[in-house]
PDB file of N, CA and C in Angstrom:
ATOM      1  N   UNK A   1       0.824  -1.193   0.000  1.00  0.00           N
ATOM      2  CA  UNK A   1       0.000   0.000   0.000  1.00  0.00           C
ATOM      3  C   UNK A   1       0.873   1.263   0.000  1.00  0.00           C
ATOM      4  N   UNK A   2       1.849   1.234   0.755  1.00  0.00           N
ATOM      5  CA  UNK A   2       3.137   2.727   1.299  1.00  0.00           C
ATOM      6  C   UNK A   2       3.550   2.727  -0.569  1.00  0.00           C
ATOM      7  N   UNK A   3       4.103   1.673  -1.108  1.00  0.00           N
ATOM      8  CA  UNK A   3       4.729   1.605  -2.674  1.00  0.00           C
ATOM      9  C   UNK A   3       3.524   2.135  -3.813  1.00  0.00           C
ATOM     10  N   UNK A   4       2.309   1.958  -3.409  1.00  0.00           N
ATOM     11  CA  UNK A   4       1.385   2.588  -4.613  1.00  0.00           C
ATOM     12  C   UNK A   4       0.947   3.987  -4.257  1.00  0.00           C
ATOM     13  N   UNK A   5       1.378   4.134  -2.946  1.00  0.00           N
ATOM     14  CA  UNK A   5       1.078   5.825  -2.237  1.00  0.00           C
ATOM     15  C   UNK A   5       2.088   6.868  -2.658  1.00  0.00           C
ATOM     16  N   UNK A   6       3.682   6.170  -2.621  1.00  0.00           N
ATOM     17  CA  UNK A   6       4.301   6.666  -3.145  1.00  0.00           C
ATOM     18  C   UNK A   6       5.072   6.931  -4.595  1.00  0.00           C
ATOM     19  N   UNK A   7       4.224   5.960  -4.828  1.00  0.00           N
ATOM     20  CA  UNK A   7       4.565   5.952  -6.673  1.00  0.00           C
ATOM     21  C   UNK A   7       3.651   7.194  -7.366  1.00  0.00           C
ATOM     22  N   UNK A   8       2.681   8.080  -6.431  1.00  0.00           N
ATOM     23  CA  UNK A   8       2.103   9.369  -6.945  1.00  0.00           C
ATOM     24  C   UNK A   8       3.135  10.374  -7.323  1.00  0.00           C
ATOM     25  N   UNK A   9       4.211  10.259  -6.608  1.00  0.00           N
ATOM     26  CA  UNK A   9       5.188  11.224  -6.514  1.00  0.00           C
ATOM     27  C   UNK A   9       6.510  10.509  -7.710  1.00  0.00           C
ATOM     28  N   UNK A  10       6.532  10.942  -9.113  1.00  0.00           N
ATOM     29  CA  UNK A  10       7.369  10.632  -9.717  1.00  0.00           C
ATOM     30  C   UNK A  10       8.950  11.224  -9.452  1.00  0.00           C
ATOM     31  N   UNK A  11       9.591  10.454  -8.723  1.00  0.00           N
ATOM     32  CA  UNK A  11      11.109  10.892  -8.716  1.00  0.00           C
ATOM     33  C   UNK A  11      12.543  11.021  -9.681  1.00  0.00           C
ATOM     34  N   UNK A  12      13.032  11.714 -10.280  1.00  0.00           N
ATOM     35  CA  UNK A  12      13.993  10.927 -11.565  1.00  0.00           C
ATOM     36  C   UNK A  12      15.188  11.506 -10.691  1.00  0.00           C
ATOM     37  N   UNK A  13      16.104  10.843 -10.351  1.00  0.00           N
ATOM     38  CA  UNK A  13      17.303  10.682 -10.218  1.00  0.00           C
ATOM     39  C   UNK A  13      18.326  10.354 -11.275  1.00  0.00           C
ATOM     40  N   UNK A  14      19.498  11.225 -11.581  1.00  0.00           N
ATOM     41  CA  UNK A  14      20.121  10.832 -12.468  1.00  0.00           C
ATOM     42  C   UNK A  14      21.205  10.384 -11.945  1.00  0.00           C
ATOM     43  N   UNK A  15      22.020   9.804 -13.151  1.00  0.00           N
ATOM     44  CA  UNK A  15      23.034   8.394 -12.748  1.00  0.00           C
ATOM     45  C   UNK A  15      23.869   8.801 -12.315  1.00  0.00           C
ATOM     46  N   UNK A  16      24.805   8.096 -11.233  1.00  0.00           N
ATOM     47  CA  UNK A  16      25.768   8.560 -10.916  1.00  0.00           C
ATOM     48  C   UNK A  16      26.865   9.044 -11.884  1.00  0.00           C
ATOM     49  N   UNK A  17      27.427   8.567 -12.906  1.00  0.00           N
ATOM     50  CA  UNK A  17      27.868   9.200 -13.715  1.00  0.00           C
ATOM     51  C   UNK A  17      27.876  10.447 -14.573  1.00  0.00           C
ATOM     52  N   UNK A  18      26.485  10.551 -14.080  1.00  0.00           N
ATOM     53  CA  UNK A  18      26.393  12.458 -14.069  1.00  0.00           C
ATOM     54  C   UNK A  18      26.350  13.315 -13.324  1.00  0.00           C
ATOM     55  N   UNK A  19      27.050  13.005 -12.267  1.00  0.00           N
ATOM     56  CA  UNK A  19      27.029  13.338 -10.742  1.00  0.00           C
ATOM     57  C   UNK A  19      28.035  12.737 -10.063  1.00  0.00           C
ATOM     58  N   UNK A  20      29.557  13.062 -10.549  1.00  0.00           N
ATOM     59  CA  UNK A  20      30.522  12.384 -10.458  1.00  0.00           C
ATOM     60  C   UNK A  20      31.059  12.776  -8.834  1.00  0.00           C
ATOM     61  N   UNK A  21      30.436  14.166  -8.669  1.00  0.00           N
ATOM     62  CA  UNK A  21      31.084  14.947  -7.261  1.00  0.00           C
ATOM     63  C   UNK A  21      30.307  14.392  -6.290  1.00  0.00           C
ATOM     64  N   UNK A  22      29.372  13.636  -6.273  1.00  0.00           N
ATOM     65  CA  UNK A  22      28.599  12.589  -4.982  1.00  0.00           C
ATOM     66  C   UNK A  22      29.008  11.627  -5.157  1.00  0.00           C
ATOM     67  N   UNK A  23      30.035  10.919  -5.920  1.00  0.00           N
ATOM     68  CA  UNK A  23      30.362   9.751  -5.504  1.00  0.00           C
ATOM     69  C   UNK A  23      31.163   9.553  -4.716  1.00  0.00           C
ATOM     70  N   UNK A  24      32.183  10.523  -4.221  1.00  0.00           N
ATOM     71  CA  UNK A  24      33.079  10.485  -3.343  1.00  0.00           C
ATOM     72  C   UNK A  24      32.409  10.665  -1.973  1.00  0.00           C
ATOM     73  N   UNK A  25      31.603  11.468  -1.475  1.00  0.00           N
ATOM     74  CA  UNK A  25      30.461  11.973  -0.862  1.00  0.00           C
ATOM     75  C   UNK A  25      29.445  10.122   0.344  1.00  0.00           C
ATOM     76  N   UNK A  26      29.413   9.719  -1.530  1.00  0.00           N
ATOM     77  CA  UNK A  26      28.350   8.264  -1.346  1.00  0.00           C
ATOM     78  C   UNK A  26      29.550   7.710  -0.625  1.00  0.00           C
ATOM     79  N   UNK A  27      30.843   7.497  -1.224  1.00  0.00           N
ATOM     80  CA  UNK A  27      31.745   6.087  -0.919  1.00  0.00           C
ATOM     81  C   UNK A  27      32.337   6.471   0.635  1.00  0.00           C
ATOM     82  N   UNK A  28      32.416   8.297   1.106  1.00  0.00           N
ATOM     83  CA  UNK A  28      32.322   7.902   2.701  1.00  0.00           C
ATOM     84  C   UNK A  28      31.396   7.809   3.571  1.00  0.00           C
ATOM     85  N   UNK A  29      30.104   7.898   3.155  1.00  0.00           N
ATOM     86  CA  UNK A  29      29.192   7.497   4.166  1.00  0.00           C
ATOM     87  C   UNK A  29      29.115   5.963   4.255  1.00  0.00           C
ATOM     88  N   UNK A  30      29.020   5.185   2.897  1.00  0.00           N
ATOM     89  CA  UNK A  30      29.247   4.142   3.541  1.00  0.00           C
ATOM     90  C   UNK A  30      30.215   3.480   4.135  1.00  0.00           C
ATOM     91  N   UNK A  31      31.285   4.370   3.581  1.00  0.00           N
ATOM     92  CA  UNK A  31      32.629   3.593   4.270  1.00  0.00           C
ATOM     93  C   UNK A  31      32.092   4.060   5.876  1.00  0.00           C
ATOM     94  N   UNK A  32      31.912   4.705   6.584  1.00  0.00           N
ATOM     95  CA  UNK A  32      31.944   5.004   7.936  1.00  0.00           C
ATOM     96  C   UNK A  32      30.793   4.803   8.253  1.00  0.00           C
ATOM     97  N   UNK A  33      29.933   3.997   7.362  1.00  0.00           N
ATOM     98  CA  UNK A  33      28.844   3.409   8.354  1.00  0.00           C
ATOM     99  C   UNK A  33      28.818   1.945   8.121  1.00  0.00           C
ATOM    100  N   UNK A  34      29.616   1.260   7.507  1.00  0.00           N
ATOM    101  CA  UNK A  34      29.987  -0.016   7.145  1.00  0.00           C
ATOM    102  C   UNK A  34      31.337  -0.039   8.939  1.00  0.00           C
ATOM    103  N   UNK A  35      32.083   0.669   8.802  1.00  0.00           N
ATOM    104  CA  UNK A  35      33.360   0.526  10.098  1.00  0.00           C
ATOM    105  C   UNK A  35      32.869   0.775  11.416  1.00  0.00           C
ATOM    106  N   UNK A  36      30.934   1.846  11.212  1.00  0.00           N
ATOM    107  CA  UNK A  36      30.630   1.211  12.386  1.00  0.00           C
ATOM    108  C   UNK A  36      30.286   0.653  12.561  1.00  0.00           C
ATOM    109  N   UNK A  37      29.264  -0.304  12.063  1.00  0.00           N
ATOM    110  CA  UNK A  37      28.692  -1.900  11.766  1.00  0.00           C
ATOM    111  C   UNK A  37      29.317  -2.535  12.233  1.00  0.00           C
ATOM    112  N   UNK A  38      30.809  -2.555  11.877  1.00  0.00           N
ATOM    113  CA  UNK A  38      31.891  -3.949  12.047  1.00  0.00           C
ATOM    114  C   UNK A  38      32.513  -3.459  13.342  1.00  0.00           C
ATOM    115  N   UNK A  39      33.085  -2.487  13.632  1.00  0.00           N
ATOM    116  CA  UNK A  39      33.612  -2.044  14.763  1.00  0.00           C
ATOM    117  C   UNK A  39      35.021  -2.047  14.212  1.00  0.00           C
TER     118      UNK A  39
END
């Protein structure tokens, strides 16, 4: 029901490859939320 409520709202995200300056951005959040996971 939440997935057909929110499919009203069309989102377009473009690819990371066009948005080269968030990938560095993306790769430390997960790096530092992956090292706190593991400890």
């Amino acid at each position: 029901d939440l997935y057909y409520r929110l499919n009203v709202f069309p989102i377009q995200l473009p690819p990371l490859r066009e948005r080269p300056k968030d990938i560095v951005a993306l790769a430390k959040h997960f790096a530092s939320r992956f090292a706190g996971a593991e400890g």
